[in-house]
C-alpha atoms as a PDB file:
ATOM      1  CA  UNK A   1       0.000   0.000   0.000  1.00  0.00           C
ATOM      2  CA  UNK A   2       0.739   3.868  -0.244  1.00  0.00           C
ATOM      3  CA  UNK A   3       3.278   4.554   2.410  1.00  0.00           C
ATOM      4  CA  UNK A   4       4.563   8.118   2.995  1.00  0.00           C
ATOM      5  CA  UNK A   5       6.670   8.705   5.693  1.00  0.00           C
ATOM      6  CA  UNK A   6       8.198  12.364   6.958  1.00  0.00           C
ATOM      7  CA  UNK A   7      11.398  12.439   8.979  1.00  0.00           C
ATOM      8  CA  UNK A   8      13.624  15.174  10.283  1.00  0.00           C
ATOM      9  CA  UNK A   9      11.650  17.590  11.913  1.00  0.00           C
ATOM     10  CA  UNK A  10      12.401  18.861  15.587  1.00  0.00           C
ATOM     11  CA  UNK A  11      12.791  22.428  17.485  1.00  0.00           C
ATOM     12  CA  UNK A  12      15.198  24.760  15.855  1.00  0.00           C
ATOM     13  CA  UNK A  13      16.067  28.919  16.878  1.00  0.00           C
ATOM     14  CA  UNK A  14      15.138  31.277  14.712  1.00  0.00           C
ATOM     15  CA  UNK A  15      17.615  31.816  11.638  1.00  0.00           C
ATOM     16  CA  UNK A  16      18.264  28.124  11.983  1.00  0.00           C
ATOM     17  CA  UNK A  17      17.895  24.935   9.262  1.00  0.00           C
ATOM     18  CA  UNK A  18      15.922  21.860   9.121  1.00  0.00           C
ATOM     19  CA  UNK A  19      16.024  19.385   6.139  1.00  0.00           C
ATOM     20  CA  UNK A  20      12.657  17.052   5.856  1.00  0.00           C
ATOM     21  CA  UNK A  21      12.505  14.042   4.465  1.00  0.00           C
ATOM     22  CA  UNK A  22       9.840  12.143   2.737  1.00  0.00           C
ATOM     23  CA  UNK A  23      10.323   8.218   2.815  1.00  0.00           C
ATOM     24  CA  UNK A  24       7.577   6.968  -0.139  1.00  0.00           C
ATOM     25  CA  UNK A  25       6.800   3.077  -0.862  1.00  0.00           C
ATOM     26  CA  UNK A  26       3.965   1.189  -2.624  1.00  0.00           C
ATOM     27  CA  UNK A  27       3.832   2.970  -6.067  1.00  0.00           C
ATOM     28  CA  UNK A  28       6.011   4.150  -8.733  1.00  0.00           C
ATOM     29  CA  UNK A  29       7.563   7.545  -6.794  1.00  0.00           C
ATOM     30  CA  UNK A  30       9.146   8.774  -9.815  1.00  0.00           C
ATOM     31  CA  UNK A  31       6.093   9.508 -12.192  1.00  0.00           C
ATOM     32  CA  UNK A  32       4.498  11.315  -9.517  1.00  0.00           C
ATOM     33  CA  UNK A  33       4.626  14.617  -8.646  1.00  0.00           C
ATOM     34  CA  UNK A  34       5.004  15.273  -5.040  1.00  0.00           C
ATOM     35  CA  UNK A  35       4.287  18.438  -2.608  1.00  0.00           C
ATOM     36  CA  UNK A  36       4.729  19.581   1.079  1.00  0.00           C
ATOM     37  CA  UNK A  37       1.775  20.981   2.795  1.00  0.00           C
ATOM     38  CA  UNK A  38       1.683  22.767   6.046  1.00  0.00           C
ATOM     39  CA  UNK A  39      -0.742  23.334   9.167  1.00  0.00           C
ATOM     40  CA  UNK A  40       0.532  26.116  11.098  1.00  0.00           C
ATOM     41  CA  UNK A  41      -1.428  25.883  14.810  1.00  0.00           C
ATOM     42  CA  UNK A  42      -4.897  26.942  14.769  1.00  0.00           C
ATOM     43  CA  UNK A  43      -4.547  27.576  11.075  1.00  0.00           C
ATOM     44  CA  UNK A  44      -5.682  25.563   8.153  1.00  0.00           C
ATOM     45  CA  UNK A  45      -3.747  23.923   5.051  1.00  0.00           C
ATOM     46  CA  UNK A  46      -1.624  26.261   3.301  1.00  0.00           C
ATOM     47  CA  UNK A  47       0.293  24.691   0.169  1.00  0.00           C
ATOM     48  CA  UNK A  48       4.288  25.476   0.745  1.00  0.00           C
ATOM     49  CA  UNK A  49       5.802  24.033  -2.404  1.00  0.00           C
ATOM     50  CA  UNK A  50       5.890  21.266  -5.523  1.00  0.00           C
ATOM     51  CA  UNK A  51       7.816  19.807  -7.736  1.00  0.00           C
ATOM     52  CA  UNK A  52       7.174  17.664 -10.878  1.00  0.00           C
ATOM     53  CA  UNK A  53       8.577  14.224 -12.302  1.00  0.00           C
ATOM     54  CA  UNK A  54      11.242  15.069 -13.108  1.00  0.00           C
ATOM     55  CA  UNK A  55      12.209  17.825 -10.921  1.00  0.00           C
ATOM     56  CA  UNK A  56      11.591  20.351 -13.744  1.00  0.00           C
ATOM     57  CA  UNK A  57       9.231  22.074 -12.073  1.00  0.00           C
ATOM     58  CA  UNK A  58       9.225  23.470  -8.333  1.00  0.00           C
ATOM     59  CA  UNK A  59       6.535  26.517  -7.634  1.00  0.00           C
ATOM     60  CA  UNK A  60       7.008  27.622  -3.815  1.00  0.00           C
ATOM     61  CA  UNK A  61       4.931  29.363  -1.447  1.00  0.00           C
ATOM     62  CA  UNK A  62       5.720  33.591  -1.950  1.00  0.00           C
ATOM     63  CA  UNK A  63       6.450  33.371   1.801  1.00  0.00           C
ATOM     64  CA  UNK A  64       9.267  30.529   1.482  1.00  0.00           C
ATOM     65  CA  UNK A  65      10.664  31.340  -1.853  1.00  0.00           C
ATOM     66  CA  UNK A  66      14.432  31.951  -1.286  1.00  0.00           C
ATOM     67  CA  UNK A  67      14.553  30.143   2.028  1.00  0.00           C
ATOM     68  CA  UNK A  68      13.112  26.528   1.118  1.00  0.00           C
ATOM     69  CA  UNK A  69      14.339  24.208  -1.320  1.00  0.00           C
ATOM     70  CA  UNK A  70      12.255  21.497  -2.527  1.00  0.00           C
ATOM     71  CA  UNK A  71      13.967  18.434  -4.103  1.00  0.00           C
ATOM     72  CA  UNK A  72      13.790  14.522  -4.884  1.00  0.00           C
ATOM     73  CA  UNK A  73      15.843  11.450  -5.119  1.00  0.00           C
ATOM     74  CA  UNK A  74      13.525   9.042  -7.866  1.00  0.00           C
ATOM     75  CA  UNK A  75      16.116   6.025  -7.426  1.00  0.00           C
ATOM     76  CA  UNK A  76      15.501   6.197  -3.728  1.00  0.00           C
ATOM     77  CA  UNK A  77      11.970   7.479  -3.767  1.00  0.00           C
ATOM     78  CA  UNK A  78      12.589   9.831  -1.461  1.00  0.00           C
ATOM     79  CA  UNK A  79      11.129  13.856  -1.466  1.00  0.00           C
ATOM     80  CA  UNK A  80      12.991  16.670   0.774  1.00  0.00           C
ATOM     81  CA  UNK A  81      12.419  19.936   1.981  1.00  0.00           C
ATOM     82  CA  UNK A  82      15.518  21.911   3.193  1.00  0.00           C
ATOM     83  CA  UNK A  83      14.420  24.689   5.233  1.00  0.00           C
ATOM     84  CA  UNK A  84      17.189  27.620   5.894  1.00  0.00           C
ATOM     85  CA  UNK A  85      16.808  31.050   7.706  1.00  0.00           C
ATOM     86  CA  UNK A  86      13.026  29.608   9.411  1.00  0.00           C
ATOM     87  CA  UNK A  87      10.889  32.384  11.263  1.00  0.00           C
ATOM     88  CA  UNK A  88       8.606  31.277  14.135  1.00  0.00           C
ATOM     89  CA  UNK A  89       6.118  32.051  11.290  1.00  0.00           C
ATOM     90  CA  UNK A  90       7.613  28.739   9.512  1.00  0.00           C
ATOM     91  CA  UNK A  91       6.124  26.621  12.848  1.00  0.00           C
ATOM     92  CA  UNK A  92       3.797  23.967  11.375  1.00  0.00           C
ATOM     93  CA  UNK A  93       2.924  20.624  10.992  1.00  0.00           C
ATOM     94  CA  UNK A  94       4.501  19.461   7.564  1.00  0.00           C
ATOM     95  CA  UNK A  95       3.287  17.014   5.211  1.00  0.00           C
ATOM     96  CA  UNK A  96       4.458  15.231   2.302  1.00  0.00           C
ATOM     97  CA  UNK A  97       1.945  14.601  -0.400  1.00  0.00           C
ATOM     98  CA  UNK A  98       1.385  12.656  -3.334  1.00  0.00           C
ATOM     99  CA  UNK A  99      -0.442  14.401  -6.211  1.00  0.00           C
ATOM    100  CA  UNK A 100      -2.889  12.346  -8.378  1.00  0.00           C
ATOM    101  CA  UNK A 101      -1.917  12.807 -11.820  1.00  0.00           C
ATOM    102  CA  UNK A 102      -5.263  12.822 -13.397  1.00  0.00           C
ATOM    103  CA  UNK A 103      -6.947  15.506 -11.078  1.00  0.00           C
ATOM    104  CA  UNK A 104      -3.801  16.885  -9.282  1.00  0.00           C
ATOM    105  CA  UNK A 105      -5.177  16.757  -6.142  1.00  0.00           C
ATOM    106  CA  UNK A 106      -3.409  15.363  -3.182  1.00  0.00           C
ATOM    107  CA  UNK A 107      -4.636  11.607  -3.136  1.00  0.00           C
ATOM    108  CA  UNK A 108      -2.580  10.604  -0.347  1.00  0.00           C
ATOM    109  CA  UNK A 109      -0.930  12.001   2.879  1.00  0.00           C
ATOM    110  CA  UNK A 110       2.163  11.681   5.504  1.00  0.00           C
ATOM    111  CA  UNK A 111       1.321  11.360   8.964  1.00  0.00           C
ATOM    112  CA  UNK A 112       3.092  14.797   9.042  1.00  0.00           C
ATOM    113  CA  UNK A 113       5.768  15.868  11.076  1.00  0.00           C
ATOM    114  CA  UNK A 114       6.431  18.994  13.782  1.00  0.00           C
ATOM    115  CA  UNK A 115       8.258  21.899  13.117  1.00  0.00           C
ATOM    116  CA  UNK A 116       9.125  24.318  15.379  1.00  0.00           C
ATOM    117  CA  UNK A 117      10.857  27.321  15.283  1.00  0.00           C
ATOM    118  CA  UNK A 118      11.353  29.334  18.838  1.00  0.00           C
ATOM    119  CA  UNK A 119      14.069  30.631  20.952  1.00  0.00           C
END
């Protein structure tokens, strides 16, 4: 079955770096897109970036652009988000997600993982 599994999030200070990770099994990763989604407390979904197949492609949030760098690994199946100068604005729960190529809409989910970002 789908399997998407986020990794590498924790408590970092302000100014400070985070790299997610994205573990995917039980389809073919690499002719999917992929995205990373974020629910910020009290807040709802907000879209943070994307990328394509092939890597090609990789819109970003107006808010992240310049800070966050989304990227893939197709032999490994594996999606990452590196995250450099965070704000405490950038405190969320992040989610990897798989984009259904026919609709592309999210069709499956990560359990998500914390991010935090406070002195």
């Amino acid at each position: 079955q789908v399997q998407l599994v986020e990794s590498g999030g924790g408590l970092v200070q302000p100014g400070g770096s985070l790299r997610l990770s994205c573990a995917a099994s039980g389809f073919a990763f690499s002719l999917l897109a992929m995205r990373w989604v974020r629910q910020a407390p009290g807040k709802g979904l907000e879209w943070v970036s994307g990328i394509s197949r092939t890597s090609r492609s990789t819109p970003y949030l107006a808010d992240v652009k310049g800070r966050f760098t989304i990227s893939r690994d197709n032999a490994n199946s594996t999606l990452f988000l590196q995250m450099n100068s965070l704000k405490p604005e950038d405190t969320a729960v992040y989610y990897c997600a798989r984009v259904e190529p026919d609709s592309g809409r999210v069709d499956y989910w990560g359990q998500g993982i914390q991010v935090t970002v406070s002195s």
